[in-house]
Protein backbone atom coordinates (compact mmCIF):
# COMPACT_ATOMS: atom_id res chain seq x y z
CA UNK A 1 104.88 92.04 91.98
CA UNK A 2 105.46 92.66 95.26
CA UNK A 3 104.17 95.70 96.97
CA UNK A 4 105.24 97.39 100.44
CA UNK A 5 103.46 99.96 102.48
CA UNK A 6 106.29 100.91 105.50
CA UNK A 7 103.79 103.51 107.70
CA UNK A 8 104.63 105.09 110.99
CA UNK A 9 101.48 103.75 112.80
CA UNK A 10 98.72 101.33 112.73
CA UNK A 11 96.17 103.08 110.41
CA UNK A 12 98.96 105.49 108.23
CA UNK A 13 98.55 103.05 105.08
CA UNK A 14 94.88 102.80 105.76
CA UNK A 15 94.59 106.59 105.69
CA UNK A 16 96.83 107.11 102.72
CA UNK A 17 96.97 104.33 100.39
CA UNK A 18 94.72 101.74 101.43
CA UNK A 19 93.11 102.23 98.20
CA UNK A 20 95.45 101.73 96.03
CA UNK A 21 97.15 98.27 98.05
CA UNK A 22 93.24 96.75 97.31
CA UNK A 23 93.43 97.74 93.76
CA UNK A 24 97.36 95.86 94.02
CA UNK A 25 96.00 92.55 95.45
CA UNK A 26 92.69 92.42 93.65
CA UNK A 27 95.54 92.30 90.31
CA UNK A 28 96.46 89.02 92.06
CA UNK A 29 99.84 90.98 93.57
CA UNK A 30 101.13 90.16 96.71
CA UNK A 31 100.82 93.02 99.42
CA UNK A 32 102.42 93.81 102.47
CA UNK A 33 101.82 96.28 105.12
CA UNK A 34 105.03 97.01 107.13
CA UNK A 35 104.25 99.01 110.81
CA UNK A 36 107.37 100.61 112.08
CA UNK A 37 106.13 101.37 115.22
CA UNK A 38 104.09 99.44 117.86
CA UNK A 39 101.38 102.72 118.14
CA UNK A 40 101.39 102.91 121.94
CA UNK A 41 101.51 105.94 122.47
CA UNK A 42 98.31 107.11 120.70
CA UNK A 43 95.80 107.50 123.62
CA UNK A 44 95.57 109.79 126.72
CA UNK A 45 93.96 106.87 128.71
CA UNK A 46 94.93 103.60 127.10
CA UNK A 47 98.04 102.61 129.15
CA UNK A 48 101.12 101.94 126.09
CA UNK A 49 101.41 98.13 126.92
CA UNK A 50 97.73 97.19 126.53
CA UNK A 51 97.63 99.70 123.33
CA UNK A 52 99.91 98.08 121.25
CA UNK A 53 98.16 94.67 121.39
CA UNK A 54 95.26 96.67 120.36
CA UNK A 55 96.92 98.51 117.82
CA UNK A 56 98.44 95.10 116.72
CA UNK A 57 95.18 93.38 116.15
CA UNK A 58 93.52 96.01 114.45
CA UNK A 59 96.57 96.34 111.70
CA UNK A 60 95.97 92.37 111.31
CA UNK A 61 92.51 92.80 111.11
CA UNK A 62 92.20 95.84 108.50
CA UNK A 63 95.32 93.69 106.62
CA UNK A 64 93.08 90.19 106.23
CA UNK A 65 90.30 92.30 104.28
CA UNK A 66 92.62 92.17 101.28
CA UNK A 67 94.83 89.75 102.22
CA UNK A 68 97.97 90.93 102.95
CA UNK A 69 100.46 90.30 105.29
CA UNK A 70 101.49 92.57 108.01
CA UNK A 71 105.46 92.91 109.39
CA UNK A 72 105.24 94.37 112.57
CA UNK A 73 108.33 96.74 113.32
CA UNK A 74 107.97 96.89 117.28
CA UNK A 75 110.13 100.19 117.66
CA UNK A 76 108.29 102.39 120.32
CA UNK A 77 105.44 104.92 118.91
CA UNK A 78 106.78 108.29 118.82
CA UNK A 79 110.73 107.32 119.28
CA UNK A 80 111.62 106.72 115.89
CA UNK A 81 115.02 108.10 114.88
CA UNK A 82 117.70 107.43 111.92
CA UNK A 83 120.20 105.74 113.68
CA UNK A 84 122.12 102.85 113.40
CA UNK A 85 119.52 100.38 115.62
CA UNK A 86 116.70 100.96 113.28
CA UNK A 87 118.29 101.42 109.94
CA UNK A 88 118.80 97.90 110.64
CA UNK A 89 115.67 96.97 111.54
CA UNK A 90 114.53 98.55 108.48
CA UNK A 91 116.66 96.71 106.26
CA UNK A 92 115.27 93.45 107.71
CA UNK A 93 111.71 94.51 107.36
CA UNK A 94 112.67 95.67 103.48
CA UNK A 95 114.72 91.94 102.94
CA UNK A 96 111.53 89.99 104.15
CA UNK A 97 109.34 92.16 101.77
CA UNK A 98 111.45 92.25 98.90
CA UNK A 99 109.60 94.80 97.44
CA UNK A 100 109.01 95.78 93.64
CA UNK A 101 107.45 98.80 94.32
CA UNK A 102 107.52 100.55 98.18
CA UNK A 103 105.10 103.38 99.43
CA UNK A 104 106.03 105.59 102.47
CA UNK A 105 105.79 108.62 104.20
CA UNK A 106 106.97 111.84 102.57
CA UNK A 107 109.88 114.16 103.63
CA UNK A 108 107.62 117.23 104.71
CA UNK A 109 105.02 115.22 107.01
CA UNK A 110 103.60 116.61 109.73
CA UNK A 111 104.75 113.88 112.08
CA UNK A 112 108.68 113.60 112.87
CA UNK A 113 107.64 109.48 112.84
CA UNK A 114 106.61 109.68 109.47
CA UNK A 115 109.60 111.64 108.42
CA UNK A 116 112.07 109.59 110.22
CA UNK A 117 110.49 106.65 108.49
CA UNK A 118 110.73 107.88 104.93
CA UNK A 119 114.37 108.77 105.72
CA UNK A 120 114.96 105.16 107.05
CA UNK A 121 113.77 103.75 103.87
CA UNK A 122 115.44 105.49 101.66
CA UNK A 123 118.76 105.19 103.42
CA UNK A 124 118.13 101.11 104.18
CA UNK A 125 116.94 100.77 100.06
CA UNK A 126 120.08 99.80 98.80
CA UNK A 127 121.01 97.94 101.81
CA UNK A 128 118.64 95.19 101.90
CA UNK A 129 120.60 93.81 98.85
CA UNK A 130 124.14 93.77 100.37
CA UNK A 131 124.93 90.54 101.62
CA UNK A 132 127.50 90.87 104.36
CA UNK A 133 125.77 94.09 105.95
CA UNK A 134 126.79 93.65 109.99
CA UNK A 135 124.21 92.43 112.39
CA UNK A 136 121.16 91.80 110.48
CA UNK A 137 119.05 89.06 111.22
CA UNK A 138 116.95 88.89 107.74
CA UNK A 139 118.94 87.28 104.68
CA UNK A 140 119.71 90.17 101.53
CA UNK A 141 116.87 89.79 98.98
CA UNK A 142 117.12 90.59 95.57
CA UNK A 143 119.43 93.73 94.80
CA UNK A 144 116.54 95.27 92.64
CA UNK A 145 115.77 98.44 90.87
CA UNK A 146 112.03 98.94 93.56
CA UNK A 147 110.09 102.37 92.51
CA UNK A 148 109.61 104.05 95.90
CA UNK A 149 106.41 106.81 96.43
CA UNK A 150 105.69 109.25 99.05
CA UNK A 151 102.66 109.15 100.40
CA UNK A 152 100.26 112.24 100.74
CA UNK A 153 100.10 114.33 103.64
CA UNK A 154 97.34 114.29 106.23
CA UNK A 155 94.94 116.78 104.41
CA UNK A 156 97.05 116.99 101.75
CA UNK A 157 99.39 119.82 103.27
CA UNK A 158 102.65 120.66 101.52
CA UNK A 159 101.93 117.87 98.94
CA UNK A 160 101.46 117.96 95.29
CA UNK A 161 100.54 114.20 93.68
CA UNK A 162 102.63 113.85 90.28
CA UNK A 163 100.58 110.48 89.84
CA UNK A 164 96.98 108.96 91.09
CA UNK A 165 95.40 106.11 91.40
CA UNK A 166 91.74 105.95 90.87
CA UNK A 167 90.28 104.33 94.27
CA UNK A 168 86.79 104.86 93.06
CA UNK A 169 85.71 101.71 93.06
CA UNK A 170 87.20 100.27 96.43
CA UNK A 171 86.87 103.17 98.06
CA UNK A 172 84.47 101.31 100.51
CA UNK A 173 86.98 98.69 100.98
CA UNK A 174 89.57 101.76 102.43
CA UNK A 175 87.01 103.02 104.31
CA UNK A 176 86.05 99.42 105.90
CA UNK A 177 89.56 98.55 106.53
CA UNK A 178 89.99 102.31 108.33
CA UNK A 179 86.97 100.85 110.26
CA UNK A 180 89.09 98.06 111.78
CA UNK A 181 91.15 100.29 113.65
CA UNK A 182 88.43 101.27 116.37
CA UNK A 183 90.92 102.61 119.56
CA UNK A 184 91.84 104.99 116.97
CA UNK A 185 88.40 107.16 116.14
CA UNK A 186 87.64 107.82 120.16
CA UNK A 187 92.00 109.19 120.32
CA UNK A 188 91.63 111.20 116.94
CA UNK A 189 88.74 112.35 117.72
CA UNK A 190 89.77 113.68 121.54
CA UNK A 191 93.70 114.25 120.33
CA UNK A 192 93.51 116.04 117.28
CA UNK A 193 89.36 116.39 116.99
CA UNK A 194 89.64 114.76 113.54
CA UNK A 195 86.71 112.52 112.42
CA UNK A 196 88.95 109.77 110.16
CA UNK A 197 86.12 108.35 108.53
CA UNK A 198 85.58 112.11 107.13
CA UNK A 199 88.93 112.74 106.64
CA UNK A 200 89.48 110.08 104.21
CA UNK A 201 86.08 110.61 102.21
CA UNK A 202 86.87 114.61 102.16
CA UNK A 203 90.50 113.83 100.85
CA UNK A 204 90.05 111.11 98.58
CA UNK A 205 87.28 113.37 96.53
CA UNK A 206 89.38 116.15 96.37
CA UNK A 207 92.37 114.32 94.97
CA UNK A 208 89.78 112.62 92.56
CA UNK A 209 88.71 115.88 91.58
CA UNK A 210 92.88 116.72 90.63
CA UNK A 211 92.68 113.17 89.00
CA UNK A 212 89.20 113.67 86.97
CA UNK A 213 87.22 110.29 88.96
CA UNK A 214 85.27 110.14 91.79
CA UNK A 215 87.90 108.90 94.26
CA UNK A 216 92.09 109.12 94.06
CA UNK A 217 94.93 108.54 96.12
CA UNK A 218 98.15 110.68 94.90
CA UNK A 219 101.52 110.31 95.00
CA UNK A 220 105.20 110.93 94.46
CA UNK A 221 107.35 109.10 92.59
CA UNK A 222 111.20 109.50 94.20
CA UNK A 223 113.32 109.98 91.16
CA UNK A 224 117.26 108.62 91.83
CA UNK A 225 119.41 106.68 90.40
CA UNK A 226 118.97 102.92 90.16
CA UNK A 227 115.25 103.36 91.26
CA UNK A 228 113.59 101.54 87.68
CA UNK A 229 112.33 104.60 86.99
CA UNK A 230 111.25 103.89 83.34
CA UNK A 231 107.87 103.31 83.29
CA UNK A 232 104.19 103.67 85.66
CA UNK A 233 103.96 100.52 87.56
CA UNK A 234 101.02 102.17 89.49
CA UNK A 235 97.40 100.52 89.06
């Protein structure tokens, strides 16, 4: 199959799902990790051009631990909106994927990027099959019946998983691939004073306490119509 992680910002599929996308390509599936935005806005001192290069290399970096390929969506870090300009780049980034199964932010996050995103997916699902859509630069893939889950929440706010995935045994391979993104501990940490290596250990035993293992990632599926929603393609 092919799997698609569309995050907000370098590090979102990291925090949430990385997990789960090892488990994916260690099956022998083929994994991609879509960044919507170019994360260069993330830093009080870092100056936005020389950020997203960072940002950039890091994503590729934590990506190459389990081989997948990154699409990198370029629209500026905290300036994501549903309109027209980046519905369509949306649909390209879903054509290039054509995804089986697609993981992305939920409608209550925290972050209006994250939202946004979510919305942008959902609205550019259908989309990404239709041929003669105006001005898109990606050929349609297949038409498809994709599952799509929400992501958790940063600490788990507002969220409650209806499946999991047991991470417990490449749970080190989330945390190194968290690792790669290094500009991103010192701005957490100073930003939001949120240790992410902590974050992700604290939240990935609680949900594997909801799950009944050691570590879990949970989700949501999106029920809707014409979303192959008759059976667990989850690992």
């Amino acid at each position: 199959m092919n799997i698609l992680c569309v995050g907000a910002h370098p590090d979102d599929a990291e925090i949430l799902c990385a997990g789960t996308l090892a488990r994916y390509a260690h099956a022998g599936h083929s994994v991609t990790i879509a960044i919507f935005t170019d994360g260069s806005m993330g830093d009080a001192v870092v100056r936005p051009a020389e950020l997203s290069g960072i940002r950039e290399r890091e994503a590729r970096e934590a990506a190459r631990l389990i081989g997948a390929k990154v699409i990198w969506g370029g629209v500026v870090d905290e300036h994501v909106f549903p309109d027209a300009i980046q519905r369509r780049r949306m649909i390209d980034i879903l054509r290039e994927a054509d995804p089986d199964v697609i993981f992305t932010h939920s409608p209550n996050d925290y972050h209006p990027d994250h939202r946004y995103v979510g919305q942008l997916v959902f609205d550019a699902y259908f989309q990404k099959g239709l041929p003669h859509i105006p001005d898109q630069q990606m050929p349609a893939c297949r038409f498809g019946k994709a599952q799509v889950y929400y992501l958790d929440n940063l600490g788990g706010v507002g969220f409650l998983p209806t499946e999991y995935v047991d991470i417990s045994d490449v749970f080190e391979i989330k945390r190194q691939m968290l690792a790669c993104h290094k500009s991103q501990f010192e701005a957490m940490s100073d930003l939001a004073d949120t240790n992410l290596t902590e974050m992700i250990e604290v939240q990935a035993r609680f949900r594997g306490m909801g799950a009944g293992c050691r570590y879990a990632e949970g989700f949501t599926r999106l029920d809707a119509f014409q979303r192959g929603l008759t059976g667990r393609v989850l690992p």
